[in-house]
Protein backbone atom coordinates (compact mmCIF):
# COMPACT_ATOMS: atom_id res chain seq x y z
CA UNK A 1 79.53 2.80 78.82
CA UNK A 2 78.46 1.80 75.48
CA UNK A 3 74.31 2.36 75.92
CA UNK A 4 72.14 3.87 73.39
CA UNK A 5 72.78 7.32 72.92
CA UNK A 6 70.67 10.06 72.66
CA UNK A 7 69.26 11.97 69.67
CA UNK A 8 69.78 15.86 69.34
CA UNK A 9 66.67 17.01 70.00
CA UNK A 10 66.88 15.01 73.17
CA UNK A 11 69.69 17.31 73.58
CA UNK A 12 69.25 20.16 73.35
CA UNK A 13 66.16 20.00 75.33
CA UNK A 14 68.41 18.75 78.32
CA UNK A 15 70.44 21.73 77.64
CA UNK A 16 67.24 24.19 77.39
CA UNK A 17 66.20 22.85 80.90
CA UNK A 18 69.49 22.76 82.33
CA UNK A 19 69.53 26.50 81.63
CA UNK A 20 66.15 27.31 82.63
CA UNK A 21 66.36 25.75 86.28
CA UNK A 22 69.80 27.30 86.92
CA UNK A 23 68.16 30.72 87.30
CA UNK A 24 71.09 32.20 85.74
CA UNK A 25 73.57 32.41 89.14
CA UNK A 26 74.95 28.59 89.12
CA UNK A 27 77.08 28.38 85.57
CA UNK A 28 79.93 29.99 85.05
CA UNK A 29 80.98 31.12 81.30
CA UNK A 30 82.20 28.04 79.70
CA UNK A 31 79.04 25.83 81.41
CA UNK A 32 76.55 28.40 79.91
CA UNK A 33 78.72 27.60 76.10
CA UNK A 34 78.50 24.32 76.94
CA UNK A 35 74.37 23.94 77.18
CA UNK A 36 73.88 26.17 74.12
CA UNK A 37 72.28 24.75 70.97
CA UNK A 38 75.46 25.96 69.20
CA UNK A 39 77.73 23.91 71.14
CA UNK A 40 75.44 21.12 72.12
CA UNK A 41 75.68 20.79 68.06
CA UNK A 42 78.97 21.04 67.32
CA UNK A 43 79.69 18.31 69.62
CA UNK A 44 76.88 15.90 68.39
CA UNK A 45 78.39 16.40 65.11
CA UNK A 46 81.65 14.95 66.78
CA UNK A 47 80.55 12.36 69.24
CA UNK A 48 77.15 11.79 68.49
CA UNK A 49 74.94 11.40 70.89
CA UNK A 50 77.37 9.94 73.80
CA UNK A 51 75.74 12.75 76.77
CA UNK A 52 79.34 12.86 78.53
CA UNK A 53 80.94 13.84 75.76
CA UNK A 54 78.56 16.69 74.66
CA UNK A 55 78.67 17.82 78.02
CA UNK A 56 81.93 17.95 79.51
CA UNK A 57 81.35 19.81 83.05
CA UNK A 58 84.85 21.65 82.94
CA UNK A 59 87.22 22.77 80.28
CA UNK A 60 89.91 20.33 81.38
CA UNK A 61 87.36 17.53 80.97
CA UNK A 62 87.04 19.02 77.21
CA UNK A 63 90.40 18.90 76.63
CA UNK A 64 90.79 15.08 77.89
CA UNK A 65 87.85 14.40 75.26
CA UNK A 66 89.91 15.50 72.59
CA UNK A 67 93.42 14.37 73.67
CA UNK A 68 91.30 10.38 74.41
CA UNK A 69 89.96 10.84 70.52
CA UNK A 70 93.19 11.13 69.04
CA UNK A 71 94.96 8.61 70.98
CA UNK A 72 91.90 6.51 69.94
CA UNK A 73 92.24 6.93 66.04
CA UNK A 74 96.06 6.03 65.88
CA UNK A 75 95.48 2.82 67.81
CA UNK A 76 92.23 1.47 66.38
CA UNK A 77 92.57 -2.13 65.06
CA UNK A 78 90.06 -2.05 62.11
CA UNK A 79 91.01 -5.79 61.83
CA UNK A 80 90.37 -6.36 65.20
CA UNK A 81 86.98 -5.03 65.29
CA UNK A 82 86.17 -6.49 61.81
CA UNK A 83 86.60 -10.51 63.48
CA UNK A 84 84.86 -9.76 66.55
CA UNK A 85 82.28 -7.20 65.47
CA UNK A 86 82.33 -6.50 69.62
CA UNK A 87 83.03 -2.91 71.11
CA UNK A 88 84.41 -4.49 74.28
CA UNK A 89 86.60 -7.19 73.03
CA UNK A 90 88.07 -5.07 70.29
CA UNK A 91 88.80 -2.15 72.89
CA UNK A 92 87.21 0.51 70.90
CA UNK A 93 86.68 3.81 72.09
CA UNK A 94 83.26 4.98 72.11
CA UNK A 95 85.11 8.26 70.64
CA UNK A 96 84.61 5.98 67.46
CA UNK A 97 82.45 3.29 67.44
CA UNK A 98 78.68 3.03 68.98
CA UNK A 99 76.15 1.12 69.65
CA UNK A 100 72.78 1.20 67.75
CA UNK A 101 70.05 -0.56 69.70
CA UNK A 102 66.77 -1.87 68.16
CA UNK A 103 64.30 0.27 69.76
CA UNK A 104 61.78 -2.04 69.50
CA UNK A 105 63.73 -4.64 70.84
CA UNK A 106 67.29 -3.87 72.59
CA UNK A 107 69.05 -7.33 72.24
CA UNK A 108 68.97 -6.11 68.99
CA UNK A 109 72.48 -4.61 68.13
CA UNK A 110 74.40 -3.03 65.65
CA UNK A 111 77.17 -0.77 65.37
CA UNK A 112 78.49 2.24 63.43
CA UNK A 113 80.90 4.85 63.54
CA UNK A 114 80.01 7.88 65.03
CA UNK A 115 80.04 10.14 61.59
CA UNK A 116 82.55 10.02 58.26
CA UNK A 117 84.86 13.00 59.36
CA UNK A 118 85.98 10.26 62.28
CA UNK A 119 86.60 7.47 59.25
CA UNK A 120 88.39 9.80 57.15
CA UNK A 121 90.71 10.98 59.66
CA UNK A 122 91.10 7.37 61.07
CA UNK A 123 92.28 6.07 57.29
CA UNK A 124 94.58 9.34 57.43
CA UNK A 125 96.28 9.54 60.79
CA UNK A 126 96.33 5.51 61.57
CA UNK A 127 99.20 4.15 60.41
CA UNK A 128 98.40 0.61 60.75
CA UNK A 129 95.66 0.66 58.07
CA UNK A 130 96.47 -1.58 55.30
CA UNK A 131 94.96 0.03 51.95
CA UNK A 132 92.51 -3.25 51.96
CA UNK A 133 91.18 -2.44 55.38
CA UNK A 134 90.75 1.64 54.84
CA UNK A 135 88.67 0.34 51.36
CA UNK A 136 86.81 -2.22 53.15
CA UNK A 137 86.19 0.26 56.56
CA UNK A 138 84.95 3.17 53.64
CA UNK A 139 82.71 0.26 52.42
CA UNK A 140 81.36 -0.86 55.65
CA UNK A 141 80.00 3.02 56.25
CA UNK A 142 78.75 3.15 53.08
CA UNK A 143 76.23 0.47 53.88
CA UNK A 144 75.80 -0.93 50.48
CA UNK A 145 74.51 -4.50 49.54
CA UNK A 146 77.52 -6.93 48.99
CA UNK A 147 77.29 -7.14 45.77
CA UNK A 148 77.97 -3.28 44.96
CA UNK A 149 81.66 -4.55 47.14
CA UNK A 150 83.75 -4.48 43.88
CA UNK A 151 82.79 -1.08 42.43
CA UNK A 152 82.92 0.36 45.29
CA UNK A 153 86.39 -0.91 46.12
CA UNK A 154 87.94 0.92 42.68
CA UNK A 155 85.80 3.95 44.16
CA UNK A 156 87.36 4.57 47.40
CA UNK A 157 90.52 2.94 46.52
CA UNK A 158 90.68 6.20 43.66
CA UNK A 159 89.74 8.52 46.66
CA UNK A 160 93.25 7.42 48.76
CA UNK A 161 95.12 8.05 46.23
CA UNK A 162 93.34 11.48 45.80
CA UNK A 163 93.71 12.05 49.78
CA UNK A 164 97.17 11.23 50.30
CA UNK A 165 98.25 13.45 47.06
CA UNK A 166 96.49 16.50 48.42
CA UNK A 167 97.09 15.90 51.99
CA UNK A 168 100.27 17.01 52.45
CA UNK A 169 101.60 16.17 56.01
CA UNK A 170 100.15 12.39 54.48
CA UNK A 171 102.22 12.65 51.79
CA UNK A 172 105.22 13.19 52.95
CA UNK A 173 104.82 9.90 55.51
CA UNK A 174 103.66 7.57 52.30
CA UNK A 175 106.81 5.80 50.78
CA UNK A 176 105.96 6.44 47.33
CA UNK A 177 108.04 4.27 44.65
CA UNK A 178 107.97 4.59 41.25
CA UNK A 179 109.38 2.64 38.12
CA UNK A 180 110.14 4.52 34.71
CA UNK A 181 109.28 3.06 31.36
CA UNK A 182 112.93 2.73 29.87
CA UNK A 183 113.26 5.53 26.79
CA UNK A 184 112.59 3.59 23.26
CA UNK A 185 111.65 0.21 25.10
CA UNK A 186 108.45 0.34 26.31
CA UNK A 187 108.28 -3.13 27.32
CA UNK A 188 110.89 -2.69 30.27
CA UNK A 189 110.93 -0.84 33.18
CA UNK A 190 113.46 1.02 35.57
CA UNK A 191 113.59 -0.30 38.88
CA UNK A 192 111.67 1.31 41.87
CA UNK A 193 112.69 4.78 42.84
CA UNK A 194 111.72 6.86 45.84
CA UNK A 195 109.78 10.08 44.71
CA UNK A 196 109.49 12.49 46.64
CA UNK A 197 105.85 14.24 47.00
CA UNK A 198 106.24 17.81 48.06
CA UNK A 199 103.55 20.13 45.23
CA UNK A 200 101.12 20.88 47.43
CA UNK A 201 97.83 20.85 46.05
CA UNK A 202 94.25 20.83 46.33
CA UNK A 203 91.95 18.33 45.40
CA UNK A 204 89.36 19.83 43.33
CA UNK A 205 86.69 18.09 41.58
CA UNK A 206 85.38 19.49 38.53
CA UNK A 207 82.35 19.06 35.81
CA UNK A 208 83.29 21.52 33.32
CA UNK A 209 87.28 20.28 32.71
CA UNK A 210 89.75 23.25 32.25
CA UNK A 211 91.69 23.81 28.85
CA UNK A 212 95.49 23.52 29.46
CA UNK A 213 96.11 27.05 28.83
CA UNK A 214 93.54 27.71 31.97
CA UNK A 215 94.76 25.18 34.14
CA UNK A 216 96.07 25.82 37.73
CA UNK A 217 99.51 24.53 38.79
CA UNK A 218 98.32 23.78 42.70
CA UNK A 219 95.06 21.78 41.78
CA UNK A 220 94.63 17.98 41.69
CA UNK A 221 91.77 17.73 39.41
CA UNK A 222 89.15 15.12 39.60
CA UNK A 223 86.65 14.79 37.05
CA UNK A 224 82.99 14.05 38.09
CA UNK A 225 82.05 12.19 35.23
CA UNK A 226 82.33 8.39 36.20
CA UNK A 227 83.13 7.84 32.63
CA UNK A 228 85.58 10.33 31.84
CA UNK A 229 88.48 9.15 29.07
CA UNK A 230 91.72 8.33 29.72
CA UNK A 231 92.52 9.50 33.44
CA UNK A 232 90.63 9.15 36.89
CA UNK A 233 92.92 11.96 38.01
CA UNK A 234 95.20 14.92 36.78
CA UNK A 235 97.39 18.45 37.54
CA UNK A 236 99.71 20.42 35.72
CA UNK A 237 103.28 20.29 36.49
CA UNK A 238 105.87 21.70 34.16
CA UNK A 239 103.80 22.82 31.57
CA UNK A 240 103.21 18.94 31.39
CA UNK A 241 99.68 17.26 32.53
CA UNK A 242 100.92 14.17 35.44
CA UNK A 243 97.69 11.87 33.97
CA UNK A 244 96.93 9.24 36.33
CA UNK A 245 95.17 6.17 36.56
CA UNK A 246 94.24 4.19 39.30
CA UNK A 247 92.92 0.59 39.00
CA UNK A 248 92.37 -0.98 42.23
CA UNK A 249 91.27 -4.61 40.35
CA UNK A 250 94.02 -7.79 41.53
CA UNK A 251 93.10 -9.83 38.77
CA UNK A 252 94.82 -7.93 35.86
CA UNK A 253 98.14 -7.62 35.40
CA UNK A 254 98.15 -5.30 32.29
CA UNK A 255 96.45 -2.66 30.90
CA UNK A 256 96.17 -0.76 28.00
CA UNK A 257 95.91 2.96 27.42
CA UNK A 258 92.29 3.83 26.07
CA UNK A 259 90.95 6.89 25.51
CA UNK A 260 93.81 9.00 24.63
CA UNK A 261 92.74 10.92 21.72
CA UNK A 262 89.41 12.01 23.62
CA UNK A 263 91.33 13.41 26.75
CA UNK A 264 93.47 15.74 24.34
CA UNK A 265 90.23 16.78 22.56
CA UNK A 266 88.96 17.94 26.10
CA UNK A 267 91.87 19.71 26.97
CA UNK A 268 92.69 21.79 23.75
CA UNK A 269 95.56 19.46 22.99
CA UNK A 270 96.67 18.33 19.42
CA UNK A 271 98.71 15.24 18.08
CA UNK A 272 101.62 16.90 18.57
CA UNK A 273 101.36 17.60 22.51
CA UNK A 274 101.89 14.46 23.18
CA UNK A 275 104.86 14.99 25.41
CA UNK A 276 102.93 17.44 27.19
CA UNK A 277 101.31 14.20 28.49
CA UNK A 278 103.01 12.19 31.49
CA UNK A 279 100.70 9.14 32.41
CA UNK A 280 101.33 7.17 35.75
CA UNK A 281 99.49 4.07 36.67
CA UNK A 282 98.79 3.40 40.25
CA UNK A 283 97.68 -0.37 40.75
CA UNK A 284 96.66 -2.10 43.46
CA UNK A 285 100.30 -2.41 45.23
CA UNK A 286 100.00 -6.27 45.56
CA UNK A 287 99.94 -6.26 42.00
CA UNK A 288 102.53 -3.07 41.24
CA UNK A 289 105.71 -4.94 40.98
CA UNK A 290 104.53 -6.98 38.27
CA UNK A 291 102.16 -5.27 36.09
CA UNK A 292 102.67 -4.12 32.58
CA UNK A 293 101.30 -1.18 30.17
CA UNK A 294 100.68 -2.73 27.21
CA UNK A 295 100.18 -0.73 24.58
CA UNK A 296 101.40 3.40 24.88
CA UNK A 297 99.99 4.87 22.16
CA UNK A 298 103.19 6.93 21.32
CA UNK A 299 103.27 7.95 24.59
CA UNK A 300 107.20 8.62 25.83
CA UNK A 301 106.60 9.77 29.60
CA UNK A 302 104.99 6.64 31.37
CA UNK A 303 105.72 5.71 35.05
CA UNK A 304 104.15 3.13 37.04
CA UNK A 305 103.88 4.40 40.84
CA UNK A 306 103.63 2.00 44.03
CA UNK A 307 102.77 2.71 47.65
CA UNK A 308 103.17 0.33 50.38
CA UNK A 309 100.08 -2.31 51.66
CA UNK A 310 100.50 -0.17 54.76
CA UNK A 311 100.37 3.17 52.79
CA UNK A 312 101.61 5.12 55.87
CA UNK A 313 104.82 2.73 56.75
């Protein structure tokens, strides 16, 4: 089941001549849909080029498609596969995962995921992905050298956090914990305590950075600028700016605030807003229960937030 699958253009000319030699009195509405460039498509753009699932030969056939695709992204074992690196022994759906043969010469084989939309819904509906193995999957697709691994890591690690805060059936699954930096002792923390994520926002990445006058109370702002001060991450809740800061590193336990002064320029803040400012630090959660901000530049609202290895437990 898992042979090399077709490009589009190899297609869509099936479906061309499929039309052509039924002289019109042989396909019935949905068949005639079905061979069209428009669906033909859609439905690479889903499965790729797997010809039985761009052309389903009745609706209820369609339908079993979709309900097999689902049922295949809440039990894929990205572990599983990772060890074995084998469709077949890894019982992977080819809803998912495909083979890509060496032309040239086929006991050449790879094997990818069929596009990113199936990845990103995979990391957001499985909930047996551990946070490593959704950053490490994200990595995989990306198809960068090894040595790019650790940048990339922080990278898609910063885009969970962004997906689960702006998804918001995803958010309300996540356990999110949080600890509270005790008022006038800022080297102690409260211990962990459920928070509740229910704003619902968009995630809305942004060049030109809004004053806080102009800012809107639904957006999840994320700068473009890969070195932009102080934050990775921000919305307005309040009248109060939720700053946060995700470092997806395990080999610190500590960090200091930088960059402080420069954020408040941006944002048409003085000196004195200060406690318009609440700044959370998400760390990797291996590392959450122990870690430390060490230095708050007269900061009063400071949280440290944790979400489970299995972020959807």
């Amino acid at each position: 089941s898992y042979m090399p699958v077709y490009e589009l253009e190899e297609l869509l000319a099936i479906g061309q001549y499929m039309i052509k030699n039924s002289k019109g009195n042989n396909l019935n509405d949905f068949q005639k849909y079905i061979l069209s460039d428009e669906s033909i498509i859609k439905k690479y753009e889903e499965y790729d080029g797997i010809i039985r699932h761009v052309f389903p030969y009745v609706k209820k056939q369609e339908e079993e498609i979709i309900l097999l695709k689902n049922q295949a992204l809440k039990e894929f074992n990205y572990k599983s596969f990772k060890v074995t690196m084998n469709i077949e022994n890894s019982n992977i759906s080819d809803l998912l995962v495909k083979y890509v043969v060496n032309k040239s010469d086929f006991s050449k084989v790879t094997y990818q995921f069929v596009n990113n939309n199936t990845v990103m819904r995979m990391a957001l509906e499985n909930k047996t992905m551990e946070i490593d193995d959704y950053v490490d999957l994200l990595f995989y697709i990306d198809n960068k050298p090894q040595s790019h691994y650790a940048s990339s890591y922080y990278t898609w690690y910063q885009r969970l956090i962004a997906l689960l805060l702006t998804s918001r059936s995803r958010s309300y699954d996540v356990n999110w914990k949080k600890r509270v930096y005790k008022k006038g002792d800022k080297t102690d923390l409260d211990s962990y305590k459920n928070i509740s994520i229910t704003k619902k926002m968009v995630l809305k990445p942004v060049i030109d950075i809004p004053h806080f006058d102009d800012m809107e109370s639904d957006c999840l702002y994320y700068p473009s600028s890969g070195t932009f001060p102080f934050c990775d991450m921000f919305y307005k809740e309040d009248n109060k700016i939720v700053a946060i800061q995700v470092t997806g590193g395990l080999s610190k336990k500590n960090r200091n605030i930088t960059g402080l002064n420069k954020f408040m320029k941006i944002v048409k803040l003085t000196e004195a807003d200060k406690s318009r400012i609440k700044y959370v630090l998400i760390p990797h959660p291996k590392l959450a229960d122990n870690y430390k901000i060490t230095d708050t530049f007269g900061l009063e609202d400071l949280e440290i937030w944790k979400i489970p290895i299995k972020y959807l437990e």
